[in-house]
C-alpha atoms as a PDB file:
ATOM      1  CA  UNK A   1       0.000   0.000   0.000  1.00  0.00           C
ATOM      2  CA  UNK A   2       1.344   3.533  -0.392  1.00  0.00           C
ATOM      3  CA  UNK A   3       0.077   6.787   0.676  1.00  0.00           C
ATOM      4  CA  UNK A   4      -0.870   9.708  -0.943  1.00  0.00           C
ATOM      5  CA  UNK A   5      -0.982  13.597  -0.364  1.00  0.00           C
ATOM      6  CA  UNK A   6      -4.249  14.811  -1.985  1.00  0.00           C
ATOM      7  CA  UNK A   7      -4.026  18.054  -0.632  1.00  0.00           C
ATOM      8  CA  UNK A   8      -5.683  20.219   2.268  1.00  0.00           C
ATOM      9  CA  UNK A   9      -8.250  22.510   3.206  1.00  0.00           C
ATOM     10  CA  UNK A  10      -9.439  24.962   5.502  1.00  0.00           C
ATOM     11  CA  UNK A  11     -12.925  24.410   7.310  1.00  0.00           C
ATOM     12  CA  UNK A  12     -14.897  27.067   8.869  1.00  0.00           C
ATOM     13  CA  UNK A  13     -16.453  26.572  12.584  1.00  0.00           C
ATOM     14  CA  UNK A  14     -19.055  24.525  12.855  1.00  0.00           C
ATOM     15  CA  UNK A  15     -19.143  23.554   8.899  1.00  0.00           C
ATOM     16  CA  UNK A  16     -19.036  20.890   6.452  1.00  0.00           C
ATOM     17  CA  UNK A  17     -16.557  20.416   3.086  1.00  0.00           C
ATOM     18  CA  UNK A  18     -17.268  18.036   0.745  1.00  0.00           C
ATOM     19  CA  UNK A  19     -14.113  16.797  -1.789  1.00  0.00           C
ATOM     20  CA  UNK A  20     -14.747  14.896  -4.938  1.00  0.00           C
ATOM     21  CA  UNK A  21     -11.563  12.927  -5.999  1.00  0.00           C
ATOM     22  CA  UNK A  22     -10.901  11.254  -9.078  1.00  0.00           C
ATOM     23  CA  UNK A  23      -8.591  10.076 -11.636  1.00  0.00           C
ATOM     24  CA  UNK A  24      -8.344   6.303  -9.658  1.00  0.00           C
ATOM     25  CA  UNK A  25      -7.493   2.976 -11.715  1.00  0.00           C
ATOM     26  CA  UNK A  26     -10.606   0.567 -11.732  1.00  0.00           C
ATOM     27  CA  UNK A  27      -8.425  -1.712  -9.498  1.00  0.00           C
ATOM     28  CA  UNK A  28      -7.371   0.484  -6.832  1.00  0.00           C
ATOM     29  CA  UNK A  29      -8.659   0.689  -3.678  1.00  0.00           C
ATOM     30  CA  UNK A  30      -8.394   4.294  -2.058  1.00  0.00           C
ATOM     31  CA  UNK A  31      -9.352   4.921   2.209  1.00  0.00           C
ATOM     32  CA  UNK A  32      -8.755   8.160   3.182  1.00  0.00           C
ATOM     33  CA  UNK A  33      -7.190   9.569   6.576  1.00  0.00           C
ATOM     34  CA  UNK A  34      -7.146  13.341   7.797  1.00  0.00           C
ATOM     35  CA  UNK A  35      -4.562  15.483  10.100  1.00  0.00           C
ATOM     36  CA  UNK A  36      -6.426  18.342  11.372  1.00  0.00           C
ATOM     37  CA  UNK A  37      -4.584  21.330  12.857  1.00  0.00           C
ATOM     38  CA  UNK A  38      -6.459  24.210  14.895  1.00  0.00           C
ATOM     39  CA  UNK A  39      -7.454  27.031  12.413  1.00  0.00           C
ATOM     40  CA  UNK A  40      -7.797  30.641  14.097  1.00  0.00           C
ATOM     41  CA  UNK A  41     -10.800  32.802  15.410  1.00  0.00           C
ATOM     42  CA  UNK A  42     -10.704  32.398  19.792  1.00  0.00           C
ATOM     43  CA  UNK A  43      -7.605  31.821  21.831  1.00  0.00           C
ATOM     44  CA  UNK A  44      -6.646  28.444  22.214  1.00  0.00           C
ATOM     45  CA  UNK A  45      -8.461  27.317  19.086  1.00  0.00           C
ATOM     46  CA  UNK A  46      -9.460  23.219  19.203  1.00  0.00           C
ATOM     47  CA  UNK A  47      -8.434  21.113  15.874  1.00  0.00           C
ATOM     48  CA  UNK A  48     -11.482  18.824  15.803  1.00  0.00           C
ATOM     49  CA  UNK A  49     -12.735  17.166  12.982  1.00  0.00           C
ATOM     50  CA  UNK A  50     -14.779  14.463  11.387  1.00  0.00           C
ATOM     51  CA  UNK A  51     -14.289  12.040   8.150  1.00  0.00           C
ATOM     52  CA  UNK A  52     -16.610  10.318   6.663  1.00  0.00           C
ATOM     53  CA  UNK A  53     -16.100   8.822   2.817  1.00  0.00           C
ATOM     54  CA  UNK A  54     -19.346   8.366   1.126  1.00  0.00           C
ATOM     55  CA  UNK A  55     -19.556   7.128  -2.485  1.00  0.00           C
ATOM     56  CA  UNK A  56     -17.990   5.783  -5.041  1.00  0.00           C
ATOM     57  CA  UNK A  57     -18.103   6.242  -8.667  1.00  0.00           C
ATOM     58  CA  UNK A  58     -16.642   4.443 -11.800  1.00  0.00           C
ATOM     59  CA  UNK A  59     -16.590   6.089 -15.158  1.00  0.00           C
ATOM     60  CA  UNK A  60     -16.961   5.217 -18.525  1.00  0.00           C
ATOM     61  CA  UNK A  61     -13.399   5.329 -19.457  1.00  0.00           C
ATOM     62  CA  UNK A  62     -12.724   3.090 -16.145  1.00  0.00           C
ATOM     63  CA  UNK A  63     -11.234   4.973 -13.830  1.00  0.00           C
ATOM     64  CA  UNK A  64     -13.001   5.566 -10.533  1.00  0.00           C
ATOM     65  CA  UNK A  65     -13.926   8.783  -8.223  1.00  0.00           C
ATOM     66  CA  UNK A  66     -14.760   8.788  -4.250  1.00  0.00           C
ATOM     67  CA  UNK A  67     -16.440  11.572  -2.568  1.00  0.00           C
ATOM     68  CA  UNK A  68     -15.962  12.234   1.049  1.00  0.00           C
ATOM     69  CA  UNK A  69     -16.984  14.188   3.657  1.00  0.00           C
ATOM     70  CA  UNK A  70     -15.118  16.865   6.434  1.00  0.00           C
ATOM     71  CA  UNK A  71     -16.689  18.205   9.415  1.00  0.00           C
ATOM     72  CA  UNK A  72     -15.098  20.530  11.622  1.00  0.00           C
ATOM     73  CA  UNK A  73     -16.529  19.583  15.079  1.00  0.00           C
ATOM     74  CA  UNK A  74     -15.246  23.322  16.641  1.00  0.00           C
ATOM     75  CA  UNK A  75     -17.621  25.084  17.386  1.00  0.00           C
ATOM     76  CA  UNK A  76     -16.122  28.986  17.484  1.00  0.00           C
ATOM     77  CA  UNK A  77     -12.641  27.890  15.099  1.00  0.00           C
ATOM     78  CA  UNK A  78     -11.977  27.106  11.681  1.00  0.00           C
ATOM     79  CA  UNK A  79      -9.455  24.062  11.417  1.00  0.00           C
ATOM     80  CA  UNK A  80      -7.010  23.126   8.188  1.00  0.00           C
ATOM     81  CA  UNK A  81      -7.405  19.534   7.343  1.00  0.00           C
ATOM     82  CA  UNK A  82      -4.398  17.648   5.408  1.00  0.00           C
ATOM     83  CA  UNK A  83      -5.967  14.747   3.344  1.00  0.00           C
ATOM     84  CA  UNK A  84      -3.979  11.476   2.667  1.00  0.00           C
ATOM     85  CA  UNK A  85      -4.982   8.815   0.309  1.00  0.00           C
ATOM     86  CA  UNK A  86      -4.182   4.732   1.536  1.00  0.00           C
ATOM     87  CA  UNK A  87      -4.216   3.630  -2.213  1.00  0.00           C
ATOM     88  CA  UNK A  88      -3.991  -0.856  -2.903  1.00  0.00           C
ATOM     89  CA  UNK A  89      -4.450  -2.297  -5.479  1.00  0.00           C
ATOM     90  CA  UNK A  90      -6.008  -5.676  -6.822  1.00  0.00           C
END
């Protein structure tokens, strides 16, 4: 298995993000993990946040697409969220 940097994002308080991510091989298996770092808004800000992957797609031209879910669980901070990508394959 290796790992993959997809890239990161910045969540408001109390919010939602939702990431589409494609350009998978139809045998590759892909689970997702976060790091989540305190954003800014009160002192001592809180990173807290919750992932949730949803669905999975697969193309015409074969390749597949998962769409997952962020929720930052702070309830007066925005957090930044670093995605990483478990990818296996078949």
């Amino acid at each position: 298995m290796s790992v993959v940097d997809i890239g990161w994002a910045t969540v408001a308080a109390n919010s939602s993000f939702e990431w589409f991510n494609h350009g998978w091989n139809s045998n590759q298996s892909v689970v997702y993990s976060i790091i989540v770092f305190p954003g800014t808004g009160v002192p001592n800000p809180v990173g807290h946040a919750t992932l949730t992957q949803g669905e999975s797609f697969q193309h015409v031209d074969g390749t597949k697409a998962y769409k997952f879910y962020i929720r930052n669980n702070a309830p007066f901070n925005s957090c930044d969220v670093h995605v990483l990508a478990q990818v296996g394959s078949l």
